[in-house]
N, C-alpha and C. Protein backbone atom coordinates (compact mmCIF):
# COMPACT_ATOMS: atom_id res chain seq x y z
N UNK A 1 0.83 -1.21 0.00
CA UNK A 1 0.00 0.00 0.00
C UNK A 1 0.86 1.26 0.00
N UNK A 2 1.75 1.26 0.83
CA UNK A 2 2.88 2.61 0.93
C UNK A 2 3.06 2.82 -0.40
N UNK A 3 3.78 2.01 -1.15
CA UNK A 3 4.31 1.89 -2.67
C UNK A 3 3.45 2.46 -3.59
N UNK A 4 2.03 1.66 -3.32
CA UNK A 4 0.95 2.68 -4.26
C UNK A 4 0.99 3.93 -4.02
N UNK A 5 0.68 4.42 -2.93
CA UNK A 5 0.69 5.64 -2.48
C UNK A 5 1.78 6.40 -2.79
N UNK A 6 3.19 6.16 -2.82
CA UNK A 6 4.37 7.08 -3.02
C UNK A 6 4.15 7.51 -4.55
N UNK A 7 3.33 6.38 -5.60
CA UNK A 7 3.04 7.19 -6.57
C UNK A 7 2.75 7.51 -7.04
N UNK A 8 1.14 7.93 -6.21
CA UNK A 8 0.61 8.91 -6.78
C UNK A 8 0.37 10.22 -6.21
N UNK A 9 2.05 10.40 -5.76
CA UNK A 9 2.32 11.81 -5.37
C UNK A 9 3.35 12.11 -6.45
N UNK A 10 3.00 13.09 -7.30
CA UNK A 10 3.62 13.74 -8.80
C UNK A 10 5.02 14.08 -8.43
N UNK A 11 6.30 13.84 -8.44
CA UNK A 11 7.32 14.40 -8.54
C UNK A 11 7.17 15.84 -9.32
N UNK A 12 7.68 16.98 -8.85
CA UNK A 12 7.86 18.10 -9.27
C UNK A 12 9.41 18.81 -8.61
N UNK A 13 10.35 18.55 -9.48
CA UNK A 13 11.59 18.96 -9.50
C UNK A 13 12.23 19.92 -9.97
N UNK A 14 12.38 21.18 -8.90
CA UNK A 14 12.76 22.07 -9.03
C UNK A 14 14.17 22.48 -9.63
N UNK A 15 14.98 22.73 -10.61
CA UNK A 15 16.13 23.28 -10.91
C UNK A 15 16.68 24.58 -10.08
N UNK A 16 17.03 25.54 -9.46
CA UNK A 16 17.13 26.77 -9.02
C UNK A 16 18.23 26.89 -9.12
N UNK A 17 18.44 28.46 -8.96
CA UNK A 17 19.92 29.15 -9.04
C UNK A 17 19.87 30.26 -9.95
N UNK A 18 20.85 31.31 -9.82
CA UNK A 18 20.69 32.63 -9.99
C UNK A 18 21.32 31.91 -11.57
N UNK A 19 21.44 33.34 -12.40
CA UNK A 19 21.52 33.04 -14.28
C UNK A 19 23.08 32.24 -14.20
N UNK A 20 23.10 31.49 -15.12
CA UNK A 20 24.63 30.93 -15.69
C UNK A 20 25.37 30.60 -14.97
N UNK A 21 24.70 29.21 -14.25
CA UNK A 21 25.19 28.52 -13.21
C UNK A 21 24.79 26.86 -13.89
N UNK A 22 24.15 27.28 -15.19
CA UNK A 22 24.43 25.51 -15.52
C UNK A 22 23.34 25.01 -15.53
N UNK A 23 21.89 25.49 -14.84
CA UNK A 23 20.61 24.68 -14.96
C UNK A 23 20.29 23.81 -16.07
N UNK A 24 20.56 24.83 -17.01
CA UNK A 24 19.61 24.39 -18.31
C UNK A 24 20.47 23.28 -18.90
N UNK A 25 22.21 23.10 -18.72
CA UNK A 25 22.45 22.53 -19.34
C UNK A 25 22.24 21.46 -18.98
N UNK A 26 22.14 20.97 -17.45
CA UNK A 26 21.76 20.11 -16.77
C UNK A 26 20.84 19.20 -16.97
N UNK A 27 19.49 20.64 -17.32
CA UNK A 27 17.66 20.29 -17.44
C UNK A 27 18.04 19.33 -19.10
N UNK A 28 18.81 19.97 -20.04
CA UNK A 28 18.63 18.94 -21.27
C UNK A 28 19.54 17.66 -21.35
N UNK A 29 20.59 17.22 -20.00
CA UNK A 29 20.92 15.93 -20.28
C UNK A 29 20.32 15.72 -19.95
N UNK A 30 19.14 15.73 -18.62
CA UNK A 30 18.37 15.15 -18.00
C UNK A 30 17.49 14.44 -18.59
N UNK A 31 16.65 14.92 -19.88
CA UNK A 31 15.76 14.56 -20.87
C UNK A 31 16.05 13.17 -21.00
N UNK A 32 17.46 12.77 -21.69
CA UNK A 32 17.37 11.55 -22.25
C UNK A 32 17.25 10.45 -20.73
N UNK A 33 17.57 10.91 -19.86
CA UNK A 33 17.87 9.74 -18.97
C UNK A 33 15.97 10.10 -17.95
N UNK A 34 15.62 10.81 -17.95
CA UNK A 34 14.27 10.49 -17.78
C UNK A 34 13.04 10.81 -18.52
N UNK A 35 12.85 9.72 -19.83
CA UNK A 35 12.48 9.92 -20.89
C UNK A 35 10.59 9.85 -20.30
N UNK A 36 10.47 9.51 -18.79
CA UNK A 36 8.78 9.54 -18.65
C UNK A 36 8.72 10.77 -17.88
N UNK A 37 9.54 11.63 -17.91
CA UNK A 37 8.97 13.04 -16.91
C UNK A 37 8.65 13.74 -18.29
N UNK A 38 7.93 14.94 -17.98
CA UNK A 38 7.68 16.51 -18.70
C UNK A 38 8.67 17.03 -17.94
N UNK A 39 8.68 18.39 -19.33
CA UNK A 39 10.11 19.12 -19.24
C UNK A 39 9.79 20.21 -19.47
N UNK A 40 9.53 21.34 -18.37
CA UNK A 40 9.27 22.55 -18.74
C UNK A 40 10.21 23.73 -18.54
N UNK A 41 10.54 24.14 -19.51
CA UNK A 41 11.43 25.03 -19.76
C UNK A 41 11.63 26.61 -18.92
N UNK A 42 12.68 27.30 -18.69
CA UNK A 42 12.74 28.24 -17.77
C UNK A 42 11.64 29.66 -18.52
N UNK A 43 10.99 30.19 -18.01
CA UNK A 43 10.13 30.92 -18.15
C UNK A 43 10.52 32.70 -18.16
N UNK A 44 11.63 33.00 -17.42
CA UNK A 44 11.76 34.37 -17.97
C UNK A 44 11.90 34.79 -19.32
N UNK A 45 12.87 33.59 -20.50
CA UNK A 45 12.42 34.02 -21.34
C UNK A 45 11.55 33.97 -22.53
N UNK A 46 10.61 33.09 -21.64
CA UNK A 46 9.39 32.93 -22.42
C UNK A 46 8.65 34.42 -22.11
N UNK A 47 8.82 35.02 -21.26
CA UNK A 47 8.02 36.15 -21.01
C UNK A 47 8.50 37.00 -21.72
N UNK A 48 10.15 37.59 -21.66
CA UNK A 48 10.69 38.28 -22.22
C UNK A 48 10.64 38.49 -23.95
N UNK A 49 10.01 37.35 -24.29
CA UNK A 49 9.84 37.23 -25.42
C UNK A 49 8.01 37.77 -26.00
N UNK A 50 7.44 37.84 -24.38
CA UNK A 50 6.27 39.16 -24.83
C UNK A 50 6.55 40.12 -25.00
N UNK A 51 7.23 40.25 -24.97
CA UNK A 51 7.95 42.08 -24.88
C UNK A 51 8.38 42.65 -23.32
N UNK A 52 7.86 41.88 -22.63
CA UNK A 52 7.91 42.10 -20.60
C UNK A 52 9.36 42.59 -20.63
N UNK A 53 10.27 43.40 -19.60
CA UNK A 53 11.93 43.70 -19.98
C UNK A 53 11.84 42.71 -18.14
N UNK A 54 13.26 42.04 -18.62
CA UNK A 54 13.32 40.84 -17.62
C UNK A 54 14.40 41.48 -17.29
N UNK A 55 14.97 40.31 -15.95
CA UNK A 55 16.32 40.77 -15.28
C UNK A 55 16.19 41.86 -14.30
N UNK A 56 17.23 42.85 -14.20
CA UNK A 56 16.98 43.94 -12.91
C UNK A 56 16.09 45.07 -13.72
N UNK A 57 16.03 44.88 -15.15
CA UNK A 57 14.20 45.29 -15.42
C UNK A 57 13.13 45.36 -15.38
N UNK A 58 12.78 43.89 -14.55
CA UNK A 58 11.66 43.45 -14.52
C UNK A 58 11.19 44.58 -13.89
N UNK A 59 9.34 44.26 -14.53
CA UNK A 59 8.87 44.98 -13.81
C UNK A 59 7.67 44.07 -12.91
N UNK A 60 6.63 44.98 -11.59
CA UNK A 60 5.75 44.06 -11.50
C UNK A 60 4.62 43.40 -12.27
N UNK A 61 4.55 44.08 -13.89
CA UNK A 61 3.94 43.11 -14.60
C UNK A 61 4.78 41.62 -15.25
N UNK A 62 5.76 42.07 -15.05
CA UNK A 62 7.09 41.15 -15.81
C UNK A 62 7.05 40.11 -14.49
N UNK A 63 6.76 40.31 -13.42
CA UNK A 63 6.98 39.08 -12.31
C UNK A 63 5.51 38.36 -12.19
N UNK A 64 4.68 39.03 -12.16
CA UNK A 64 3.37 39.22 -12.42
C UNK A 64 3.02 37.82 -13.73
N UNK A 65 3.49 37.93 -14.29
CA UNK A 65 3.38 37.15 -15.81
C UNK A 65 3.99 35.49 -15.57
N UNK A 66 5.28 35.92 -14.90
CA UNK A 66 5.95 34.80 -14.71
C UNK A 66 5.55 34.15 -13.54
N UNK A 67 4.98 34.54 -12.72
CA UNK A 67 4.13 33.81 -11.66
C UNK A 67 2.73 33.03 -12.37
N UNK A 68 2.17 33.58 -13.36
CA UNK A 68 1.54 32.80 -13.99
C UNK A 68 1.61 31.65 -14.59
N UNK A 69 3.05 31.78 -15.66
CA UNK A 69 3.71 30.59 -16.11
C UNK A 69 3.81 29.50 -14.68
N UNK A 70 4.32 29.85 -13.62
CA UNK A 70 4.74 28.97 -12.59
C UNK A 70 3.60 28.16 -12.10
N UNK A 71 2.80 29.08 -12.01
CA UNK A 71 1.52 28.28 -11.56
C UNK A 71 0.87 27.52 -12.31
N UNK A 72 0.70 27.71 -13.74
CA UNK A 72 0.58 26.46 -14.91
C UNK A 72 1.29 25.17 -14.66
N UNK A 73 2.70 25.79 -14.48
CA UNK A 73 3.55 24.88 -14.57
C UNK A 73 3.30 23.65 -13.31
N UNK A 74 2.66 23.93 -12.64
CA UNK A 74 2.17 22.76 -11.66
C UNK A 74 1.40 22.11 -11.51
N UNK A 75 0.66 22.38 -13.06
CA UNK A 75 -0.64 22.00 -13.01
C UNK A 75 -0.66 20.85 -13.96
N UNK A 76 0.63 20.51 -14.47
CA UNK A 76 1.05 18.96 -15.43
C UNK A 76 1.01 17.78 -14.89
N UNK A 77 0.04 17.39 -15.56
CA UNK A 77 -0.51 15.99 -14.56
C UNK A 77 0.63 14.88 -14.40
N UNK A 78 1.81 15.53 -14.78
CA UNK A 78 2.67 14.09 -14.89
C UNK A 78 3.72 14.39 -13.97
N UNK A 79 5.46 13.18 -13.69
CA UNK A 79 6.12 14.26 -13.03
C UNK A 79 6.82 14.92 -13.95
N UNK A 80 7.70 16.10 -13.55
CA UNK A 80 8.36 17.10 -14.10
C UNK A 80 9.62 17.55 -13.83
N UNK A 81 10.10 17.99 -14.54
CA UNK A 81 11.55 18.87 -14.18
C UNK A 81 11.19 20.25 -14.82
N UNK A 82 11.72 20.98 -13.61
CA UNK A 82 11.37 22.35 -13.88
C UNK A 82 12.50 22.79 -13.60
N UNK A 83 12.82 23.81 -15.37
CA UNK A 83 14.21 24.57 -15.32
C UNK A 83 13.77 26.38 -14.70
N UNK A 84 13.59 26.12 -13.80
CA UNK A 84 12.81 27.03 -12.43
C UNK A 84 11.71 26.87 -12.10
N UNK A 85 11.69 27.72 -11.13
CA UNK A 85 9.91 27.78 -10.44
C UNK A 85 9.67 28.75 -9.70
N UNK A 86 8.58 28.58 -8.96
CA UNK A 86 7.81 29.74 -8.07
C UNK A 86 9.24 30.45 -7.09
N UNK A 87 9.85 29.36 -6.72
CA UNK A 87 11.09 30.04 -5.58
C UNK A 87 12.64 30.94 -6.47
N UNK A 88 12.34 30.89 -7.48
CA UNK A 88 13.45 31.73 -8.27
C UNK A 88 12.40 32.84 -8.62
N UNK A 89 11.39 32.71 -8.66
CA UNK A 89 10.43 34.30 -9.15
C UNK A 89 10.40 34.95 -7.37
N UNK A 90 9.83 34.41 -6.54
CA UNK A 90 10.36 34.79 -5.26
C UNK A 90 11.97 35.36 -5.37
N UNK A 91 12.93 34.94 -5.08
CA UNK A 91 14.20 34.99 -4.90
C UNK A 91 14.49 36.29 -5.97
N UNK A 92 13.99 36.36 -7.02
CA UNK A 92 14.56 37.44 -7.82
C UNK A 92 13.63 38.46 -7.85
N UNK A 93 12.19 38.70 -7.32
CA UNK A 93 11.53 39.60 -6.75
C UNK A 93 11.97 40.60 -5.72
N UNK A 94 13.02 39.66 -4.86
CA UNK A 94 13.24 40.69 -3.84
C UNK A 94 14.37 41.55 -4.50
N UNK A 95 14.54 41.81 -5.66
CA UNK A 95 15.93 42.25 -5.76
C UNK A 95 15.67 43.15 -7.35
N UNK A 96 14.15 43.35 -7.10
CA UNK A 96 13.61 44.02 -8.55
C UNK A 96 13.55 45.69 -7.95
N UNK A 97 14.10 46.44 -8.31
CA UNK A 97 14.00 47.87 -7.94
C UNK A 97 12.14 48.56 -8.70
N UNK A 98 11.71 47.76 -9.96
CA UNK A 98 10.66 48.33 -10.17
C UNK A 98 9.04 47.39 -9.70
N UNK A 99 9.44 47.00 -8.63
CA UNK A 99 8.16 45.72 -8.12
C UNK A 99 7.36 46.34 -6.88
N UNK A 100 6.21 46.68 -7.13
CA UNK A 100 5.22 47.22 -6.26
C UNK A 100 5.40 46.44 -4.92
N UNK A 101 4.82 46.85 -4.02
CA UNK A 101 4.95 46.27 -2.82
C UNK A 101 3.72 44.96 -2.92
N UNK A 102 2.55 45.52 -3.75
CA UNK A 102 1.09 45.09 -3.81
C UNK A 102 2.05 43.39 -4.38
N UNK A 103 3.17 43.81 -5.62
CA UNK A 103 2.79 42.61 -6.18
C UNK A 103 3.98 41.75 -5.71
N UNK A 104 4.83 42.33 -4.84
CA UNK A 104 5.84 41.69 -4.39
C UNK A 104 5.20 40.84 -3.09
N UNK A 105 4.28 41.42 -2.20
CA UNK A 105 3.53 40.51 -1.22
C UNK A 105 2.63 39.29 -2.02
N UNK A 106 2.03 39.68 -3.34
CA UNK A 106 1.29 38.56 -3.85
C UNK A 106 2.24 37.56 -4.13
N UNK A 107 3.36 37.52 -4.56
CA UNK A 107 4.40 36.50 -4.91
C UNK A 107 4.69 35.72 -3.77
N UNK A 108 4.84 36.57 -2.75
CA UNK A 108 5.38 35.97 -1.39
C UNK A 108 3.97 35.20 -0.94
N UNK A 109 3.34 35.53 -0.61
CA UNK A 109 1.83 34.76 -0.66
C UNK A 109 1.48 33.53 -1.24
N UNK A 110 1.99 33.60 -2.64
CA UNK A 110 1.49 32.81 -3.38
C UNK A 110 2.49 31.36 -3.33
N UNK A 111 4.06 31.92 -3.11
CA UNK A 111 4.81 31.12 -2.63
C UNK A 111 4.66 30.37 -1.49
N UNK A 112 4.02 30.98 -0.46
CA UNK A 112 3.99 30.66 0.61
C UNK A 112 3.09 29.31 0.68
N UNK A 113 1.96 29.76 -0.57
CA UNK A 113 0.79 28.26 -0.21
C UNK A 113 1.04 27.22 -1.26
N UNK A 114 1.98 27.60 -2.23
CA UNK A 114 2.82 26.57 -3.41
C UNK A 114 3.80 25.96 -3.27
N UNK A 115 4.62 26.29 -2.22
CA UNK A 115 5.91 25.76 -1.97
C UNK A 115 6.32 24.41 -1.99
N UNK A 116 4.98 23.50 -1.21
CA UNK A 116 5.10 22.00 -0.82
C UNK A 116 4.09 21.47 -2.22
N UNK A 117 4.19 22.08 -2.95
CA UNK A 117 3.81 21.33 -4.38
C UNK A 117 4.81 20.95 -4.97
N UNK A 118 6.30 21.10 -4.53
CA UNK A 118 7.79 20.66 -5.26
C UNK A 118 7.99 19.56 -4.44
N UNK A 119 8.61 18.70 -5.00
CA UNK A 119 8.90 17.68 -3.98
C UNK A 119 10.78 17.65 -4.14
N UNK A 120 11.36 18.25 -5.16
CA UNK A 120 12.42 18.43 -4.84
C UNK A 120 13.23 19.63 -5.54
N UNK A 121 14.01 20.28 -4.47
CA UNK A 121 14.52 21.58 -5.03
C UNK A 121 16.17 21.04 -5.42
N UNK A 122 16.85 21.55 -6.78
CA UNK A 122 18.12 21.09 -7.18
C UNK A 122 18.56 22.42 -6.91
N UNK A 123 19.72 23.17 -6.23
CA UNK A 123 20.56 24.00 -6.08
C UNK A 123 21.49 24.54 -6.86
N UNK A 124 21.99 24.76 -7.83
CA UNK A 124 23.23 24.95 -8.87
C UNK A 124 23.67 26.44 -8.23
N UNK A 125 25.08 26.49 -7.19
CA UNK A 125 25.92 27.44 -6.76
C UNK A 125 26.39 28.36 -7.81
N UNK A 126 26.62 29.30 -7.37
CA UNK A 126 28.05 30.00 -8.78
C UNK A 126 29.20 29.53 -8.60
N UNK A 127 29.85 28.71 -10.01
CA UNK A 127 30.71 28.02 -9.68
C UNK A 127 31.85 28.75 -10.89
N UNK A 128 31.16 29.27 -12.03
CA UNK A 128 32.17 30.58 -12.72
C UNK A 128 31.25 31.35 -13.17
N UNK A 129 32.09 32.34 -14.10
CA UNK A 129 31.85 33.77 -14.62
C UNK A 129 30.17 33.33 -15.74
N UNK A 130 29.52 34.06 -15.34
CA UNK A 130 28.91 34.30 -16.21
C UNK A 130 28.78 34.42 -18.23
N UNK A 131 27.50 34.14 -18.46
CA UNK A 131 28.06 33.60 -20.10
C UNK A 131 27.47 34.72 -20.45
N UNK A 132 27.86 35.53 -21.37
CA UNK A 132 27.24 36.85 -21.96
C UNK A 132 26.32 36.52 -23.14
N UNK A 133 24.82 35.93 -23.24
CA UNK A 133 23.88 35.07 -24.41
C UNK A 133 23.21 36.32 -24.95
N UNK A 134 23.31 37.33 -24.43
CA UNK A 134 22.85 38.61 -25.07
C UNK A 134 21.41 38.44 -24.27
N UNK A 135 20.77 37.91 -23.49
CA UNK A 135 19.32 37.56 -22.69
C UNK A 135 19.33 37.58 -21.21
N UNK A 136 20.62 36.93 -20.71
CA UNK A 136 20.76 36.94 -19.41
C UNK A 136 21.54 38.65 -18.92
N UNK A 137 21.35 38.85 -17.69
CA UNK A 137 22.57 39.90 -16.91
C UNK A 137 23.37 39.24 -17.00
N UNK A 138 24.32 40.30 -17.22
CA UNK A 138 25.97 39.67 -17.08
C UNK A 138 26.69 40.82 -15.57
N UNK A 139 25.35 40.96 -15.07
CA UNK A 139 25.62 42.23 -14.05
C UNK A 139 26.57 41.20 -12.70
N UNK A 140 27.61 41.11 -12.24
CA UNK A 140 28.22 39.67 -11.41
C UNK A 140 27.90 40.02 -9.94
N UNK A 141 27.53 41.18 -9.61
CA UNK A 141 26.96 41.68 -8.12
C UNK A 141 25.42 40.88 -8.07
N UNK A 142 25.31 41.63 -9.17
CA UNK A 142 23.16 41.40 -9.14
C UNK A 142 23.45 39.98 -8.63
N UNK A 143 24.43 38.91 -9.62
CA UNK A 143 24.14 37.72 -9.68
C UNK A 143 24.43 37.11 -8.35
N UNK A 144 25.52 37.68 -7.51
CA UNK A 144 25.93 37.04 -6.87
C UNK A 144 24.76 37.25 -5.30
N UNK A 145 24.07 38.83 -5.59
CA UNK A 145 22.89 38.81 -4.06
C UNK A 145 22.05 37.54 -4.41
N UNK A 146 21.68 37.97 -5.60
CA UNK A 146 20.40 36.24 -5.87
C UNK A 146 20.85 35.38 -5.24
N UNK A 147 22.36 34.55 -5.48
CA UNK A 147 22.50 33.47 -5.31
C UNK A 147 22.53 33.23 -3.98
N UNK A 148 23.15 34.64 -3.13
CA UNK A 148 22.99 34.26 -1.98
C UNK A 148 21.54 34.55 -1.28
N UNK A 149 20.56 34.79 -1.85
CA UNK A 149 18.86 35.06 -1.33
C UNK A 149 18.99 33.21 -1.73
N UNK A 150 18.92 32.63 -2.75
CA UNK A 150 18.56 31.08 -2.81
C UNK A 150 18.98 30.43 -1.46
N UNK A 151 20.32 30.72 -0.78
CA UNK A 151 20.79 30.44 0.40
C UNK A 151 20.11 30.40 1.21
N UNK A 152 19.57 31.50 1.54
CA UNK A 152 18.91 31.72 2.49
C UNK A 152 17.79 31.37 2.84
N UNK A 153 16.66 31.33 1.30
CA UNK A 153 15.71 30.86 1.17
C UNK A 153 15.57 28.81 1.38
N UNK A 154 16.87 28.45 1.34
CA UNK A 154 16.96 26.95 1.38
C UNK A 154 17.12 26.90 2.36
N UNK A 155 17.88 27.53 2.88
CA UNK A 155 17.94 27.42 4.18
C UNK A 155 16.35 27.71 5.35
N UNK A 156 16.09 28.25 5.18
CA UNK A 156 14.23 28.33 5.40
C UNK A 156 13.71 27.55 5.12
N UNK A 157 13.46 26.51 4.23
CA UNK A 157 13.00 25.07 4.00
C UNK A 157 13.38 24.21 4.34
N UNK A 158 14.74 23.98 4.29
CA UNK A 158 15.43 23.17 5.64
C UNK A 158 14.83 23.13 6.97
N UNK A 159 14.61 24.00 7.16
CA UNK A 159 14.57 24.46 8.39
C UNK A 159 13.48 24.00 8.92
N UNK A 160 12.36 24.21 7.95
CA UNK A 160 10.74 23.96 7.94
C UNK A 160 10.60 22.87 7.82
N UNK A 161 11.54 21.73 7.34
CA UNK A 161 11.56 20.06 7.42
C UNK A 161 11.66 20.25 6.10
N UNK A 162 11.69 20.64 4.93
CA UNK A 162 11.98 20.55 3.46
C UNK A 162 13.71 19.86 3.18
N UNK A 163 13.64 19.74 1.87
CA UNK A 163 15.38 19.75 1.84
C UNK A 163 15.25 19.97 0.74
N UNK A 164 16.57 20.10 0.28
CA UNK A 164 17.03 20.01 -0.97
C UNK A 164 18.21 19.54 -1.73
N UNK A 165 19.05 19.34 -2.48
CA UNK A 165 20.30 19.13 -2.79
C UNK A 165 20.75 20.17 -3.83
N UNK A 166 22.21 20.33 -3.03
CA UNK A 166 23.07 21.30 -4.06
C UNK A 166 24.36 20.85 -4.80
N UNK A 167 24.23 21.29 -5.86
CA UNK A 167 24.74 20.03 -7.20
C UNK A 167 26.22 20.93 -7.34
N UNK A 168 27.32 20.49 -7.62
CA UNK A 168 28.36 20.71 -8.33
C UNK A 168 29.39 19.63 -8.94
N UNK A 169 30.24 20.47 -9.81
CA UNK A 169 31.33 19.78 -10.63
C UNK A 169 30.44 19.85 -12.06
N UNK A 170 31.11 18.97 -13.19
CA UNK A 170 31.05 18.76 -14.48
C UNK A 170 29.29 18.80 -14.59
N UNK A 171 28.56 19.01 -15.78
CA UNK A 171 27.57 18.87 -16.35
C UNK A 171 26.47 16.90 -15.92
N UNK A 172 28.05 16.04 -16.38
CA UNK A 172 27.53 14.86 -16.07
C UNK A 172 27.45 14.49 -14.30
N UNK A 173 28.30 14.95 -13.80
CA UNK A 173 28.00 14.66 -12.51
C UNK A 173 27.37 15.30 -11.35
N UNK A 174 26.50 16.26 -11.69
CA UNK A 174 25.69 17.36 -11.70
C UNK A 174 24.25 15.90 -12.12
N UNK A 175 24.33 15.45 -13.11
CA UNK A 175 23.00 14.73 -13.65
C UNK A 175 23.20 13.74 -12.38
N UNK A 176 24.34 13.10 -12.22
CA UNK A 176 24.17 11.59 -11.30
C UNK A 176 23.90 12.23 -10.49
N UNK A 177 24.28 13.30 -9.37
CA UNK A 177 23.71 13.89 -8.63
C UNK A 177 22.61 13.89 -8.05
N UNK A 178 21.65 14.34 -9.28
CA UNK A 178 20.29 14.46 -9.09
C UNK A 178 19.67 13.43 -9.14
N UNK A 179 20.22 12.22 -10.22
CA UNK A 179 19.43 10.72 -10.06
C UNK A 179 19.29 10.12 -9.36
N UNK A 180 20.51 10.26 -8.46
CA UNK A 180 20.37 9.61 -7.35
C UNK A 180 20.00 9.83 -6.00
N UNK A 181 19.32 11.54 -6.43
CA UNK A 181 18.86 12.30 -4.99
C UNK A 181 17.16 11.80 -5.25
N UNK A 182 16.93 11.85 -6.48
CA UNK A 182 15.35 12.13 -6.83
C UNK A 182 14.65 10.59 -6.99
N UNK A 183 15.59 9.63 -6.78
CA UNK A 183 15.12 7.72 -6.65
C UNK A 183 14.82 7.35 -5.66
């Protein structure tokens, strides 16, 4: 009976970490080696590609938008890997100079009652320099408060009985990492 039960609780696997720390490259080996999850892709620049200005641009319609994507994004009946989520739109909210207070509390809110819909958060540290893709900041301050708000914020889930794992070294061992955190 346990066994039944463990699955039909949806894996939802969080990627996190401030820009050009490796997620994504991570999120597409991942594909081949778990060919029955959905794979939803990082969402700022799906927004950015409405015209929304992302990064230390954003605005509160630009976080606003992407909290939408997030909340879709949980709504895939299958499990998932998510190359972000609700706790990187949190985490980079606090650090938006143009974000209303109105919509910076709705994020925090909304985080607050979404959080335990992940069942696992992946960590990716800054481990080098930033890649200049012409989409991301290449701003290395901005990058480096984020990464340390993810800190802090994991550390708050920890804390709360959550966990998570934080991944380093090569691309491939970054993947075993996670396979063998998320089995």
């Amino acid at each position: 009976m346990g066994r039944l039960l463990k699955k039909l609780v949806m894996k939802r696997i969080a990627l996190v970490g401030a820009s050009s720390v490796g997620k994504t490259t991570v999120y597409e080996l991942l594909k081949s080696k778990l060919p029955e999850y959905d794979f939803i892709n990082e969402s700022t620049r799906t927004v950015g590609g409405y015209g929304f200005p992302i990064n230390e641009a954003g605005t509160s319609e630009t976080q606003l938008a992407i909290s939408s994507f997030h909340l879709e994004a949980l709504l895939t009946p299958k499990d998932v890997i998510l190359d972000r989520c609700y706790l990187d739109l949190l985490v980079y909210s606090t650090y938006m100079d143009n974000l209303s207070n109105s919509a910076y509390n709705y994020i925090l809110d909304t985080w607050l009652r979404v959080k335990d819909q992940y069942t696992h958060f992946i960590y990716f540290p800054i481990e080098f320099a930033s890649v200049d893709d012409g989409v991301r900041s290449v701003n290395e301050g901005w990058r480096e408060a984020i990464d340390k708000q993810f800190e802090i914020n994991l550390k708050s889930i920890k804390f709360a009985g959550g966990d998570y794992l934080t991944v380093t070294g090569s691309p491939n061992q970054r993947v075993e990492q996670i396979l063998n955190y998320i089995k």
